[in-house]
C-alpha atoms as a PDB file:
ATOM      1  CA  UNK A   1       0.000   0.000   0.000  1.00  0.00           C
ATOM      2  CA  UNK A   2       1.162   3.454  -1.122  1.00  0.00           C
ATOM      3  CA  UNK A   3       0.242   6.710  -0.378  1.00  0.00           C
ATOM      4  CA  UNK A   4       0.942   9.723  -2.108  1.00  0.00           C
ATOM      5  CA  UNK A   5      -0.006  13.491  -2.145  1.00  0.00           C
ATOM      6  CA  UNK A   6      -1.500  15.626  -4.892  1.00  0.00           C
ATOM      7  CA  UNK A   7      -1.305  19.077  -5.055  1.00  0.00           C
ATOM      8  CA  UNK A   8      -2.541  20.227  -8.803  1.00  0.00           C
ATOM      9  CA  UNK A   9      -4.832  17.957 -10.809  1.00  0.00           C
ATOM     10  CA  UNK A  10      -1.434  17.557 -12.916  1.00  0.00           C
ATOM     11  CA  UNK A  11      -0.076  15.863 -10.297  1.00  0.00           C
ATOM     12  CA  UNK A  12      -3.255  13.772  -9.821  1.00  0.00           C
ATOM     13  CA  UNK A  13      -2.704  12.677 -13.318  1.00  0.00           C
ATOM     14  CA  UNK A  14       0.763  12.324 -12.983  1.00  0.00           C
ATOM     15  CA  UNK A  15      -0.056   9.793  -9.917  1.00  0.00           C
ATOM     16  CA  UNK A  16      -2.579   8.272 -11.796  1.00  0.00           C
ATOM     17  CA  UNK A  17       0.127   7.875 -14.961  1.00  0.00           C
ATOM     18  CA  UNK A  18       1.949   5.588 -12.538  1.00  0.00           C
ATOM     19  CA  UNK A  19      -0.680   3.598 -10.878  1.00  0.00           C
ATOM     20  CA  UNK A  20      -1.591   2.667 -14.491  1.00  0.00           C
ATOM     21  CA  UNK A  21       1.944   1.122 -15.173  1.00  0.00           C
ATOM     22  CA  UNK A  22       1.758  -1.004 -11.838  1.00  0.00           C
ATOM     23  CA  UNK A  23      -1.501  -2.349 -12.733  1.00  0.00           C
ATOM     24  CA  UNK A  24      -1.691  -6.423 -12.891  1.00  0.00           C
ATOM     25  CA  UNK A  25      -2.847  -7.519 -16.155  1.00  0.00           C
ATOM     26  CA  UNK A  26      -6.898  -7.926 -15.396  1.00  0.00           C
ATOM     27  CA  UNK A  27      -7.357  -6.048 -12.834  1.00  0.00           C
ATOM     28  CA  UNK A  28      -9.746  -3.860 -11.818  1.00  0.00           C
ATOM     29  CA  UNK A  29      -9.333  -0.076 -10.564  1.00  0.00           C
ATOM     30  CA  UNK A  30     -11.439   0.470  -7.766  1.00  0.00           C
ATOM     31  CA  UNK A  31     -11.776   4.205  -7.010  1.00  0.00           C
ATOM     32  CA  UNK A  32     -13.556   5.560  -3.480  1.00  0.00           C
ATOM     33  CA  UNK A  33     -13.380   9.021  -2.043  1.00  0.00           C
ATOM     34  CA  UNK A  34     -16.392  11.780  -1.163  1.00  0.00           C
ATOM     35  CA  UNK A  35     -18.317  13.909  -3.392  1.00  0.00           C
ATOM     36  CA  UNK A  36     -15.294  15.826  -5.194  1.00  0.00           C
ATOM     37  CA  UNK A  37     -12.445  14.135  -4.225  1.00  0.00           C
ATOM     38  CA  UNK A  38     -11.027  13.688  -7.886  1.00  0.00           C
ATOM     39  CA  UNK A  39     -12.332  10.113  -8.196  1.00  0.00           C
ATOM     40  CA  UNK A  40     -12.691  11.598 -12.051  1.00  0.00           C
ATOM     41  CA  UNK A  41      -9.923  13.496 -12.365  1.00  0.00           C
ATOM     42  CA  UNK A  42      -7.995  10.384 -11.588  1.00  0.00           C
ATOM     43  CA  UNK A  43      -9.400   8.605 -14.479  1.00  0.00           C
ATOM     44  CA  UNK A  44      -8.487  11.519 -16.618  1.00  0.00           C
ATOM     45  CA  UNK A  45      -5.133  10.911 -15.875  1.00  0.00           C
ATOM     46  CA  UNK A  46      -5.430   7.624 -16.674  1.00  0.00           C
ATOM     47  CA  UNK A  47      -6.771   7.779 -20.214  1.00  0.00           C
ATOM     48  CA  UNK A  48      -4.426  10.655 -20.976  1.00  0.00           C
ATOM     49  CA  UNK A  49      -1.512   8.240 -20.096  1.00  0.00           C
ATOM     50  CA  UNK A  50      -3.106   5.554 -22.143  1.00  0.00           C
ATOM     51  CA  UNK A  51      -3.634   7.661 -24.733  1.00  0.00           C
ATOM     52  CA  UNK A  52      -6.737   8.667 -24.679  1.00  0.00           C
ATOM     53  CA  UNK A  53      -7.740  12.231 -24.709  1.00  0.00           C
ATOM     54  CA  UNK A  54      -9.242  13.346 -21.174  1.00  0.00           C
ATOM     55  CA  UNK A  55     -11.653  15.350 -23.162  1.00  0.00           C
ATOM     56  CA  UNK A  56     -13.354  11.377 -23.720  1.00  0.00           C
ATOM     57  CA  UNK A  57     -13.917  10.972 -19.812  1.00  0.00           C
ATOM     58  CA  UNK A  58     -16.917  12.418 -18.679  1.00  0.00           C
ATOM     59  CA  UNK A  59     -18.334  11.273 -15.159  1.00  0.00           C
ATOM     60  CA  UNK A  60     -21.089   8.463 -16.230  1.00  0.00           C
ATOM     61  CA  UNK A  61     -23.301   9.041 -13.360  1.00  0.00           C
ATOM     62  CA  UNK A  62     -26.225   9.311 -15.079  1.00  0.00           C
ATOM     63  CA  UNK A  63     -25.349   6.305 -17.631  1.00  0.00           C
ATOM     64  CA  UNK A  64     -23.964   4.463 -14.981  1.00  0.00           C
ATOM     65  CA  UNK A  65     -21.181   3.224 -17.649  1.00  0.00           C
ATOM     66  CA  UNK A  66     -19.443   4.738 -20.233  1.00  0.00           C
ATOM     67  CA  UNK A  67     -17.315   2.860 -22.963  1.00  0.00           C
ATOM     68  CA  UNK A  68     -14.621   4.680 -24.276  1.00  0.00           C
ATOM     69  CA  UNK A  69     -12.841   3.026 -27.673  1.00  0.00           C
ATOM     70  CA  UNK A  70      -9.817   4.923 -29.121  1.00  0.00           C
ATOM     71  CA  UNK A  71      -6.074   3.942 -29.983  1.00  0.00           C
ATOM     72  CA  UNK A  72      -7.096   0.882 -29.784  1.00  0.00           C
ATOM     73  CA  UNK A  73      -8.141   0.636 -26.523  1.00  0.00           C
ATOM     74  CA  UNK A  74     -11.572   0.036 -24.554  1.00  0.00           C
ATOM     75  CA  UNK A  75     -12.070   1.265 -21.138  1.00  0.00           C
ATOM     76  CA  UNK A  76     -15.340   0.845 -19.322  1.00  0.00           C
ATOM     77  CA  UNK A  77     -15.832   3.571 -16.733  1.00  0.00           C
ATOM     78  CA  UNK A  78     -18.400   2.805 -14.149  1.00  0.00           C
ATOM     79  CA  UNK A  79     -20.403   4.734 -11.812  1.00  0.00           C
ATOM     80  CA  UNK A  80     -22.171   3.192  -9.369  1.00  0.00           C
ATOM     81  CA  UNK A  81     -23.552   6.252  -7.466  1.00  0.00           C
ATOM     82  CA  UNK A  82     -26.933   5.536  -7.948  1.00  0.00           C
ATOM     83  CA  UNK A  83     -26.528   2.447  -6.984  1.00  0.00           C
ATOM     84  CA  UNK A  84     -26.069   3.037  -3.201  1.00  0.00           C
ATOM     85  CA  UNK A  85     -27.845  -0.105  -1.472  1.00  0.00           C
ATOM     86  CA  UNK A  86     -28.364  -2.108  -4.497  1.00  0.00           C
ATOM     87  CA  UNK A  87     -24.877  -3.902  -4.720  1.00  0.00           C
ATOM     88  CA  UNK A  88     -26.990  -6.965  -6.829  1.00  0.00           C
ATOM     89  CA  UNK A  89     -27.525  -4.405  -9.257  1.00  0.00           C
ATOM     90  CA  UNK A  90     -24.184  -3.274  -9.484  1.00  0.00           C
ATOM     91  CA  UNK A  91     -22.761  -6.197  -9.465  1.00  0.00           C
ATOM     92  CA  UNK A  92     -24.752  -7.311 -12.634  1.00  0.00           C
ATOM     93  CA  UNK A  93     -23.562  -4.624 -14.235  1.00  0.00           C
ATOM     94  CA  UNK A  94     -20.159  -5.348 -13.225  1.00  0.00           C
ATOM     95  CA  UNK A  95     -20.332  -8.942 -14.196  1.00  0.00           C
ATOM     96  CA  UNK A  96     -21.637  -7.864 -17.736  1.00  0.00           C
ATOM     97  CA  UNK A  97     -18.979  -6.138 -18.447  1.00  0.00           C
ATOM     98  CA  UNK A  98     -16.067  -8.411 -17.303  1.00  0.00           C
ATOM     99  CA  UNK A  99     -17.395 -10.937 -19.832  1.00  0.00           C
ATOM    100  CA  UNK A 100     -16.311  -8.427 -22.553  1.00  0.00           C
ATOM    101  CA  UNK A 101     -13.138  -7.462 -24.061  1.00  0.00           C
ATOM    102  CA  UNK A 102     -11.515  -4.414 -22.525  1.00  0.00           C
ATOM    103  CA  UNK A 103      -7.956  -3.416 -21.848  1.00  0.00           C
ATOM    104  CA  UNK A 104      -9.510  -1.919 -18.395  1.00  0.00           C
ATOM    105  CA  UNK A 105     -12.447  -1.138 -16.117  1.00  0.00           C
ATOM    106  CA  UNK A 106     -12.783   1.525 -14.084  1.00  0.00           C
ATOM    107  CA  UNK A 107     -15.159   1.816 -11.350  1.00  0.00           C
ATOM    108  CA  UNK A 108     -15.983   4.802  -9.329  1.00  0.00           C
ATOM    109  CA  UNK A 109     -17.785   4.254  -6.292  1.00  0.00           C
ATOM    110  CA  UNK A 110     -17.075   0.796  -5.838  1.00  0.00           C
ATOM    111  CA  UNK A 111     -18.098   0.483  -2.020  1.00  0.00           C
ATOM    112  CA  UNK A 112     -21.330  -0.268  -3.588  1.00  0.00           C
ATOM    113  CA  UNK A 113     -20.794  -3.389  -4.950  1.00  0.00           C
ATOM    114  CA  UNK A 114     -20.618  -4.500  -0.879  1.00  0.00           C
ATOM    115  CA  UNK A 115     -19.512  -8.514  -1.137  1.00  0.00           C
ATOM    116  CA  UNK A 116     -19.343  -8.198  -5.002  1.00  0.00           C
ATOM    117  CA  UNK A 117     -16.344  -6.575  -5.173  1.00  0.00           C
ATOM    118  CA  UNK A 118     -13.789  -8.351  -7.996  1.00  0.00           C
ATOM    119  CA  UNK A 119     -11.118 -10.367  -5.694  1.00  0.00           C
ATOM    120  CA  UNK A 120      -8.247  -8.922  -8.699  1.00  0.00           C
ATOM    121  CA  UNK A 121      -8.429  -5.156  -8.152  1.00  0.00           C
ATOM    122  CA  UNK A 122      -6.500  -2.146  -7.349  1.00  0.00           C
ATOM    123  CA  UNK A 123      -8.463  -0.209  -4.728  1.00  0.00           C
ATOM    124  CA  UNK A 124      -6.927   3.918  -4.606  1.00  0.00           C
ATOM    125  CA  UNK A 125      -8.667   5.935  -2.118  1.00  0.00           C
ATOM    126  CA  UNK A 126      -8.841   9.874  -2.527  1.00  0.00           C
ATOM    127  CA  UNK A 127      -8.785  11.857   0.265  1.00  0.00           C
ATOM    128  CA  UNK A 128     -10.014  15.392   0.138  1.00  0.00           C
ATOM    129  CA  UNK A 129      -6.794  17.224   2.742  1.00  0.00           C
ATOM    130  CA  UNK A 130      -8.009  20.762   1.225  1.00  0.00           C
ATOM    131  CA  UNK A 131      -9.295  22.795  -1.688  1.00  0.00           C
ATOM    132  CA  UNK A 132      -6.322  21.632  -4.351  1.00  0.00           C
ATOM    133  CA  UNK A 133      -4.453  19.107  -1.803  1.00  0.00           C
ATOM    134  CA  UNK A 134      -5.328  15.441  -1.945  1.00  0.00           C
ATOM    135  CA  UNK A 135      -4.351  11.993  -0.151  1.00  0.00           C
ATOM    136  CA  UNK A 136      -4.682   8.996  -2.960  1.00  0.00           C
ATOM    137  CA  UNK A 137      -3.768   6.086  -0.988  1.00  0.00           C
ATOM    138  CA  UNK A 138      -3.202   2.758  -3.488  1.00  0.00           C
ATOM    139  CA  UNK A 139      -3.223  -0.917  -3.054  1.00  0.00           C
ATOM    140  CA  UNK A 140      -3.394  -3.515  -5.526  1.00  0.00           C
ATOM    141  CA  UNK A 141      -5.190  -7.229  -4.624  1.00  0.00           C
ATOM    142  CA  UNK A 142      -4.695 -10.518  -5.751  1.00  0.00           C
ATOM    143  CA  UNK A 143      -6.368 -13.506  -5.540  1.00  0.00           C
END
């Protein structure tokens, strides 16, 4: 487990550049953190370092999922906001998408999936210290 602090939301993606490049092959990122903690911003930062422009991540909240194709590449970025207290839910949606091809899922909000959670993830936590200052705290699972 690693902790690190951001400053700017360059440095956010700059964090975020890295966490991408530690990733175990099929994992999923598991993202947590209040209401504007940069749970989005952090995503950003990933598709910019996968080469994807950031201009592609929008927050899905009121999709629930968005699937973003370019270079390439396939991300599925999941909100489960909505989906406070009805982890089956989430958790189909979840399942769904594992069973297609993607180079990575992204899920904001993951709490909600309660005992669904995938067992192969990297959980980061954002942690709002102060208007531009955050904590993103990262550890990766395995089974």
């Amino acid at each position: 487990m690693k902790t690190h602090t951001s400053k700017s939301t360059a440095h956010t993606h700059e964090i975020a550049s890295k966490v991408l490049k530690e990733l175990p092959k099929g994992n999923v990122l598991c993202l947590y953190g209040q209401l504007g903690a940069g749970k989005t911003t952090f995503t950003k930062g990933i598709a910019l370092a996968m080469g994807i422009t950031d201009q592609l991540i929008k927050s899905p909240t009121y999709t629930y999922v968005r699937e973003i194709e370019s270079q390439g590449k396939t991300v599925f970025h999941c909100d489960l906001y909505r989906l406070e207290g009805k982890a089956s839910a989430a958790n189909e949606i979840v399942t769904e998408l594992m069973n297609r091809p993607h180079d990575l899922m992204i899920i904001e909000w993951a709490e909600y999936l309660e005992k669904y959670i995938p067992q192969n993830r990297t959980d980061v936590h954002l942690k709002v210290k102060n208007e531009t200052s955050r904590d993103i705290t990262v550890h990766h699972h395995k089974k």
